[in-house]
Structures are given as C-alpha cells and as structure tokens.
PDB file of N, CA and C in Angstrom:
ATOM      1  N   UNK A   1     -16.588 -15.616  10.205  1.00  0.00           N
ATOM      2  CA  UNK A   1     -15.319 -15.437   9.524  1.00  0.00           C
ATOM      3  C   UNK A   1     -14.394 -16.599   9.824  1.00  0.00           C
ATOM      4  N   UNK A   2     -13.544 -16.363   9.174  1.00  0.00           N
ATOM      5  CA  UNK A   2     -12.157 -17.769   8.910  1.00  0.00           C
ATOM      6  C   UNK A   2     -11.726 -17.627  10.443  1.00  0.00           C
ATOM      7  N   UNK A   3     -10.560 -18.321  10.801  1.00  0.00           N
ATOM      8  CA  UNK A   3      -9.713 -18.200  11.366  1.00  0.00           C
ATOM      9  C   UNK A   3      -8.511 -17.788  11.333  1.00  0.00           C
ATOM     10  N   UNK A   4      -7.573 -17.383  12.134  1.00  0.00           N
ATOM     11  CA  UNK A   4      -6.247 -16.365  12.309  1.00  0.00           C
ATOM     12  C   UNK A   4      -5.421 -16.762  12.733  1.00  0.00           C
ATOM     13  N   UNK A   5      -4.308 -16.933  12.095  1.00  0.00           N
ATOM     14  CA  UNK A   5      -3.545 -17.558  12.586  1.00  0.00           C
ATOM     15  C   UNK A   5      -2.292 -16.468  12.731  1.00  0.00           C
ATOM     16  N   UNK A   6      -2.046 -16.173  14.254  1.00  0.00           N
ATOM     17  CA  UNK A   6      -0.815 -15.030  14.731  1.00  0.00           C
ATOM     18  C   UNK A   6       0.749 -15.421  14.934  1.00  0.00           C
ATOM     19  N   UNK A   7       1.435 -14.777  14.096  1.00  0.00           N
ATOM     20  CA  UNK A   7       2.774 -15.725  14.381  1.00  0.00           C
ATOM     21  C   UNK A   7       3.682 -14.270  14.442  1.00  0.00           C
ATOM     22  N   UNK A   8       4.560 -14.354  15.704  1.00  0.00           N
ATOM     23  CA  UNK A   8       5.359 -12.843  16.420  1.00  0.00           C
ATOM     24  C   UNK A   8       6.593 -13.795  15.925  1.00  0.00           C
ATOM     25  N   UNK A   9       7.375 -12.733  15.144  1.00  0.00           N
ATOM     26  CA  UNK A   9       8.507 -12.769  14.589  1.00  0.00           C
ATOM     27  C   UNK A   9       9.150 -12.035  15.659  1.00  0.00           C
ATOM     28  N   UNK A  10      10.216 -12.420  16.303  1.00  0.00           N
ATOM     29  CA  UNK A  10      11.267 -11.646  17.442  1.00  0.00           C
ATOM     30  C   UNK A  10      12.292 -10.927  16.332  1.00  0.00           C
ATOM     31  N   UNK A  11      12.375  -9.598  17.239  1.00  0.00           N
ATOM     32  CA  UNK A  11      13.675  -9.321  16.568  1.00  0.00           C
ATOM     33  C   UNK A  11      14.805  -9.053  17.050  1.00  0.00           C
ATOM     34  N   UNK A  12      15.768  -9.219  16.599  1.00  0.00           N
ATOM     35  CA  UNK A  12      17.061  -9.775  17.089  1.00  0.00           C
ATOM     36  C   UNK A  12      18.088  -8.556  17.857  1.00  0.00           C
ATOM     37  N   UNK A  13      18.833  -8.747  18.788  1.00  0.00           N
ATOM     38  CA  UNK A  13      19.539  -7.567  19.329  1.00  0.00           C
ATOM     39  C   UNK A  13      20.277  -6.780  18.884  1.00  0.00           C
ATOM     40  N   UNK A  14      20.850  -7.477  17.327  1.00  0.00           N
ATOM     41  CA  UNK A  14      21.860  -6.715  16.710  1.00  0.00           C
ATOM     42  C   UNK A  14      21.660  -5.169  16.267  1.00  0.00           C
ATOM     43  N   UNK A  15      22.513  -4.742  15.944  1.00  0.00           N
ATOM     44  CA  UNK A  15      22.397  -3.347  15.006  1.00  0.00           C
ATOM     45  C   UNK A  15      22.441  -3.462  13.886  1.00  0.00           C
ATOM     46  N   UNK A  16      22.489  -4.580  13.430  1.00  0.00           N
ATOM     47  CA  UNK A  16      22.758  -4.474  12.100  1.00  0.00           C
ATOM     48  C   UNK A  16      21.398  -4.610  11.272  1.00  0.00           C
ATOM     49  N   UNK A  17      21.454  -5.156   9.888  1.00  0.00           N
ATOM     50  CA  UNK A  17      20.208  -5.051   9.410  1.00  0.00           C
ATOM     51  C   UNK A  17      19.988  -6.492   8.444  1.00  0.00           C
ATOM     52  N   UNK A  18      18.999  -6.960   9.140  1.00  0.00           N
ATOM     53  CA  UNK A  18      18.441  -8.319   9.275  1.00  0.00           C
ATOM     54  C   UNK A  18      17.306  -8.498   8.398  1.00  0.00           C
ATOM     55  N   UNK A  19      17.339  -9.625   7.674  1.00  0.00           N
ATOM     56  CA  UNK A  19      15.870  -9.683   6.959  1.00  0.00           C
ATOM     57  C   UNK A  19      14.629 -10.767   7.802  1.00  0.00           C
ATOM     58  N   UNK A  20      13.585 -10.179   8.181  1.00  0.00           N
ATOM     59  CA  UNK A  20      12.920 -10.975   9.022  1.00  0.00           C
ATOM     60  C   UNK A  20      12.125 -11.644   8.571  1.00  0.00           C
ATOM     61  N   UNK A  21      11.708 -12.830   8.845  1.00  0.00           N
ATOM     62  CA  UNK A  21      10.924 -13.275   7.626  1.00  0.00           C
ATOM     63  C   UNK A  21       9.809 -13.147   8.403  1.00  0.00           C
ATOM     64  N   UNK A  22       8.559 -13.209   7.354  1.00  0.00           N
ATOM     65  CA  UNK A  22       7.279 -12.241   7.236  1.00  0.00           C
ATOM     66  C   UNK A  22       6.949 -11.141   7.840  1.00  0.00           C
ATOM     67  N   UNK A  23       7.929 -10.554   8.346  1.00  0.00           N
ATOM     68  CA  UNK A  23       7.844  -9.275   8.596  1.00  0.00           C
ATOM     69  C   UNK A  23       7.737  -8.060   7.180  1.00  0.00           C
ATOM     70  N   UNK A  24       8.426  -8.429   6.126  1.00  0.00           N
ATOM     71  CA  UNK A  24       8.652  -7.662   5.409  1.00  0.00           C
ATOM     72  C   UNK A  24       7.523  -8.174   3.946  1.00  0.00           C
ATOM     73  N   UNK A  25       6.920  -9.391   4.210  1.00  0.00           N
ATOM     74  CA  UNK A  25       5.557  -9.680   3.367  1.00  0.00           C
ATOM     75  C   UNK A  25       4.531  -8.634   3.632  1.00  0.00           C
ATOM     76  N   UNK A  26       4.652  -8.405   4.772  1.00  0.00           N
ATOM     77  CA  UNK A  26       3.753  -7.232   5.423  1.00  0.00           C
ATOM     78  C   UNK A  26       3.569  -5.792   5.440  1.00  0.00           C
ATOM     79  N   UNK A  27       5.044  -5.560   5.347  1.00  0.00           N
ATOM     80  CA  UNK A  27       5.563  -4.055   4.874  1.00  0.00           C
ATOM     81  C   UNK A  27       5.560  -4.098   3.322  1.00  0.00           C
ATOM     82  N   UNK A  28       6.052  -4.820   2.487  1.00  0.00           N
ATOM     83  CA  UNK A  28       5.311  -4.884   1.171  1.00  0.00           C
ATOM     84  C   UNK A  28       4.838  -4.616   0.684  1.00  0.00           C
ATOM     85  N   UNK A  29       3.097  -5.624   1.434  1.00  0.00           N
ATOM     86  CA  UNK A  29       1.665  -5.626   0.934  1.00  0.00           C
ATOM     87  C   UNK A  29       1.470  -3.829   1.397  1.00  0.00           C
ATOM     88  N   UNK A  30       1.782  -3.061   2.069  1.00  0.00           N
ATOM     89  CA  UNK A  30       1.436  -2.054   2.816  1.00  0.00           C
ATOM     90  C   UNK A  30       1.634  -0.955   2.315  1.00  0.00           C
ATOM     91  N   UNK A  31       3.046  -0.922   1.381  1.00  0.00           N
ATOM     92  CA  UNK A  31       3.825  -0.623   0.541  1.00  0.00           C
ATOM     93  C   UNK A  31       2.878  -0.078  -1.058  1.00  0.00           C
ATOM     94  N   UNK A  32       2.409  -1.610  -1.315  1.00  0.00           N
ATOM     95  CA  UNK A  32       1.613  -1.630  -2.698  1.00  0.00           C
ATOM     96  C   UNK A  32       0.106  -1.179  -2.136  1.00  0.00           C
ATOM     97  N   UNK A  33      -0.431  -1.172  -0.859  1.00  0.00           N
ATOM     98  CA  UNK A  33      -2.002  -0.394  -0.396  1.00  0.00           C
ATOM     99  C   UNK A  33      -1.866   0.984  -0.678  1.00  0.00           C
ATOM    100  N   UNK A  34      -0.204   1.694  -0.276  1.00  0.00           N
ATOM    101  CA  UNK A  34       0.107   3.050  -0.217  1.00  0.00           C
ATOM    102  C   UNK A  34      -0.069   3.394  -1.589  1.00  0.00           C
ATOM    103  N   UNK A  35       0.569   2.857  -2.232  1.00  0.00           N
ATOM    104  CA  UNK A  35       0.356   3.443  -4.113  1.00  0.00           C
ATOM    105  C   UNK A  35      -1.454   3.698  -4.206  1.00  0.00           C
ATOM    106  N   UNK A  36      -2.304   3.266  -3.780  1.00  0.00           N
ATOM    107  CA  UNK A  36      -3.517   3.436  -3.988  1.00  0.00           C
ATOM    108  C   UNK A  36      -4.102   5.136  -3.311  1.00  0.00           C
ATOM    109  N   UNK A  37      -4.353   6.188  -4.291  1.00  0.00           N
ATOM    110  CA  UNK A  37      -4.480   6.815  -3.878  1.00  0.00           C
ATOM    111  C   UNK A  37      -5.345   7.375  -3.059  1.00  0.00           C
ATOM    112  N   UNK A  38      -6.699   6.647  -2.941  1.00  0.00           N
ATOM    113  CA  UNK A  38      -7.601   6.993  -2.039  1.00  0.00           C
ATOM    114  C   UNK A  38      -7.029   6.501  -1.083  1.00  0.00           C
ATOM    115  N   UNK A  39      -6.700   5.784  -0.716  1.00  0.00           N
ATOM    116  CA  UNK A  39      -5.929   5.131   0.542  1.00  0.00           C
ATOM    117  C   UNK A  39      -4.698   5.775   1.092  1.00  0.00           C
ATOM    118  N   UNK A  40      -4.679   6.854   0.934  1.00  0.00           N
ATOM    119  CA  UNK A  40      -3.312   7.886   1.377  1.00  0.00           C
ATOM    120  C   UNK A  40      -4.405   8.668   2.514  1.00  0.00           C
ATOM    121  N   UNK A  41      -5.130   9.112   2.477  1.00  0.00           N
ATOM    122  CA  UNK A  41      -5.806   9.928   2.865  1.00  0.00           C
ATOM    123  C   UNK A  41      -6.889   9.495   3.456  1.00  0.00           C
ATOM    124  N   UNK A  42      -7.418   9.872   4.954  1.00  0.00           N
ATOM    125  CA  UNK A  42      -8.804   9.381   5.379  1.00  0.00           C
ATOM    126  C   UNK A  42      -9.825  10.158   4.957  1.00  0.00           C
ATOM    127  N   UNK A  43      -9.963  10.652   3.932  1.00  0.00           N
ATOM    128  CA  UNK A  43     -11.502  11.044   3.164  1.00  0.00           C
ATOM    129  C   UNK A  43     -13.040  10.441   3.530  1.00  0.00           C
ATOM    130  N   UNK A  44     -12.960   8.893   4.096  1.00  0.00           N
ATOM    131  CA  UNK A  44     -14.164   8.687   3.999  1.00  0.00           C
ATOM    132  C   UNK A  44     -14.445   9.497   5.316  1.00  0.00           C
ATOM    133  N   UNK A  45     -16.252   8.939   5.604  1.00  0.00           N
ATOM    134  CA  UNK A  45     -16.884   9.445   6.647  1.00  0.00           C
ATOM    135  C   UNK A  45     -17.517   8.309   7.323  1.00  0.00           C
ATOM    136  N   UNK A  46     -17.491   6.949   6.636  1.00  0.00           N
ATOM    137  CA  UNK A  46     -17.897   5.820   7.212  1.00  0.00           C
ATOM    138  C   UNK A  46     -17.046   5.025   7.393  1.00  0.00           C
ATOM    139  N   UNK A  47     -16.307   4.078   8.384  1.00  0.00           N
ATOM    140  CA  UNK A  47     -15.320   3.280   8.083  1.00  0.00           C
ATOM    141  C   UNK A  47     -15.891   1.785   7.452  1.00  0.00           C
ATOM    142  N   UNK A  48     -17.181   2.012   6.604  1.00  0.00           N
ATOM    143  CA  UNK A  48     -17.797   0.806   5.922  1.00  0.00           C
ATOM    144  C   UNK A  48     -16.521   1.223   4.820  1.00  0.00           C
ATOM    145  N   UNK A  49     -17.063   2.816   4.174  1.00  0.00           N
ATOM    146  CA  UNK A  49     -15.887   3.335   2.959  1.00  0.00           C
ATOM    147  C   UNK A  49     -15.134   2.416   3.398  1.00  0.00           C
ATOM    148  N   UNK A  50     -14.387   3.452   3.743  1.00  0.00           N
ATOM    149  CA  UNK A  50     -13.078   2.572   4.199  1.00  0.00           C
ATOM    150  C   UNK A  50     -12.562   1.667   4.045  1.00  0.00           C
ATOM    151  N   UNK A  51     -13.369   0.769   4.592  1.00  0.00           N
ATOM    152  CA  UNK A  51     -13.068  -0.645   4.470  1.00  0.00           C
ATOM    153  C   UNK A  51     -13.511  -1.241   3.247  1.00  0.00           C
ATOM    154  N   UNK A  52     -14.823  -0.381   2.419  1.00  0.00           N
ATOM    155  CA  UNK A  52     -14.505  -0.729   0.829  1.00  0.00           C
ATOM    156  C   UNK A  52     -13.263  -0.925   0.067  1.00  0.00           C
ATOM    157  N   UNK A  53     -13.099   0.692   0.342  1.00  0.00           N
ATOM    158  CA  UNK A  53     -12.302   0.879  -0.966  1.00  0.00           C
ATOM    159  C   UNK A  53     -10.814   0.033  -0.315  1.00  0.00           C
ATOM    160  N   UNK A  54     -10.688  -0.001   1.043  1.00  0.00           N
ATOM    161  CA  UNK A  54      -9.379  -0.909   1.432  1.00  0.00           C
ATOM    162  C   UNK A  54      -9.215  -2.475   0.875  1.00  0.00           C
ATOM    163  N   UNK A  55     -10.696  -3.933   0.678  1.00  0.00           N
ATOM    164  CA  UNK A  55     -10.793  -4.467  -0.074  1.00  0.00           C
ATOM    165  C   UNK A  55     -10.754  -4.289  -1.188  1.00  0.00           C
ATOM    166  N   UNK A  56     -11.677  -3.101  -1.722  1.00  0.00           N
ATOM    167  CA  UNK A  56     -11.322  -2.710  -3.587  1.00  0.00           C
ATOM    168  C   UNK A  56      -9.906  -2.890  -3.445  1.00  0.00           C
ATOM    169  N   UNK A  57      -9.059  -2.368  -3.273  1.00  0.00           N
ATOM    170  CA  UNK A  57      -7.339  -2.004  -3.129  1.00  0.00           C
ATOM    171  C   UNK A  57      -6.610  -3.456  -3.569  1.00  0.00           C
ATOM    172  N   UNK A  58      -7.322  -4.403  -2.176  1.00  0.00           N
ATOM    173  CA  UNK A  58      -6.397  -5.670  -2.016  1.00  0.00           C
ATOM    174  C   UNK A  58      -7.067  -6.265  -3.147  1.00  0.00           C
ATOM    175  N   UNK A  59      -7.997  -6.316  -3.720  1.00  0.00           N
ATOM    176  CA  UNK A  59      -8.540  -7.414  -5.117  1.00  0.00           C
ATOM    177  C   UNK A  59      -7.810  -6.398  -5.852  1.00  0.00           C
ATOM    178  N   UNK A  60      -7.741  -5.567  -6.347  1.00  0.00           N
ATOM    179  CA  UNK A  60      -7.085  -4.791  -7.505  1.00  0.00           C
ATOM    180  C   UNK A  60      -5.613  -5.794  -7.271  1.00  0.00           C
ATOM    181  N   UNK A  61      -4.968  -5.774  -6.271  1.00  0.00           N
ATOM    182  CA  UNK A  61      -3.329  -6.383  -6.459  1.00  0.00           C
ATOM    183  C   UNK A  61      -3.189  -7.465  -6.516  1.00  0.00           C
ATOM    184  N   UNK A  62      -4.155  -8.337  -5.938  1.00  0.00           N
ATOM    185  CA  UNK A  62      -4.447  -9.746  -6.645  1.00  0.00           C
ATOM    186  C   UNK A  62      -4.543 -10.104  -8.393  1.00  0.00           C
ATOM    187  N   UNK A  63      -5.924  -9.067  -8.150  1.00  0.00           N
ATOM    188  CA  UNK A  63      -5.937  -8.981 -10.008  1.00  0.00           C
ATOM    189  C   UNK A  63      -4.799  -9.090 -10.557  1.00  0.00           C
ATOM    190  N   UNK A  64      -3.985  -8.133 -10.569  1.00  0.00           N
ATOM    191  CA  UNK A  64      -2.953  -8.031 -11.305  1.00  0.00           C
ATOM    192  C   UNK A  64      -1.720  -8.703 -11.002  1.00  0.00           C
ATOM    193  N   UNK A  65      -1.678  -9.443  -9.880  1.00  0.00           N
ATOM    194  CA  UNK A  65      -0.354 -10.881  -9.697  1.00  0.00           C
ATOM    195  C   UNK A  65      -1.338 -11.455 -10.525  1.00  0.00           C
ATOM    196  N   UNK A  66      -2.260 -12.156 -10.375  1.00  0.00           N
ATOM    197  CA  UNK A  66      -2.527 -13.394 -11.345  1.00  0.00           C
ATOM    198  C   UNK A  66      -3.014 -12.977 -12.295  1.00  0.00           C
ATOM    199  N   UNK A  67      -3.099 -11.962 -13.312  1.00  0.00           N
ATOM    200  CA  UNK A  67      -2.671 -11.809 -14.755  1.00  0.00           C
ATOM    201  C   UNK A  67      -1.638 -12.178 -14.673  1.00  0.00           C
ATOM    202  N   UNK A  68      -0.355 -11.394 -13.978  1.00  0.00           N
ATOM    203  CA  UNK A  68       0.623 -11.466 -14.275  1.00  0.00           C
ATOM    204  C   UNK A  68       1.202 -13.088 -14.842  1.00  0.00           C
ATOM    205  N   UNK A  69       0.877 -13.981 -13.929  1.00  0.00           N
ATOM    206  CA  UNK A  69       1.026 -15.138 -13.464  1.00  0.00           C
ATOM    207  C   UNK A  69       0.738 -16.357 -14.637  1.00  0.00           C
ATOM    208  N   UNK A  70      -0.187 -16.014 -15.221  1.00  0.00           N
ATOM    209  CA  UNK A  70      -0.884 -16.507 -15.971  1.00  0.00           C
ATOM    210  C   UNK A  70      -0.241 -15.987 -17.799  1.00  0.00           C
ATOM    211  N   UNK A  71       0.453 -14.962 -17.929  1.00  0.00           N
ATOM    212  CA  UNK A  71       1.260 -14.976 -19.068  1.00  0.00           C
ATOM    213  C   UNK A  71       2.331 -15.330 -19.669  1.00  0.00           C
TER     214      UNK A  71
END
C-alpha cells in the first residue's frame, strides 16, 4: 500500500467556535458515508463486507463529484 501521511490539527483553548482546517474535510466525508444506508448499521458478518460496501460508498461519492465536475 501507499503511504500516510498524519497531520494533528491542535485545537485551540477558546470556547468559542473555530473552523479547523481539515478537521472538518473529515467530518464531511463522514457525513456523506452516513447518508449511505448500509453503512448506518453493522449488518455484515465479515469485516471483508464491510470494508466492501465502505469502498463501494467512497467510489459512489467520487462518481458523482466528477460528473458533477465535468458539466
């Protein structure tokens, strides 16, 4: 496999409410996995499933940014 590259976003002491950057690319993407309804629920019995239909998920939202992208 590729390589990984880990980058820790600190977060800040305030109370207030801060936009962090790539923190919220992450909550997002996580965001648009949740709309997938097999993916609400641990139904499988293999975590191969799993980890199918979790790739099926992420190419489905690709798919559809680059249609989008492309019109």
């Amino acid at each position: 496999c590729g390589q990984v590259n880990l980058e820790i976003v600190k977060r800040s002491d305030l109370h207030k409410f801060v936009v962090l950057p790539k923190r919220w690319i992450v909550e997002r993407t996580i965001g648009w996995l949740n709309r997938c309804r097999r993916l609400a629920k641990d139904w499988e019995c293999l975590n191969r499933s799993a980890l199918a239909f979790l790739r099926w998920a992420s190419v489905r939202i690709m798919v559809r940014r680059l249609c989008q992208t492309i019109k």
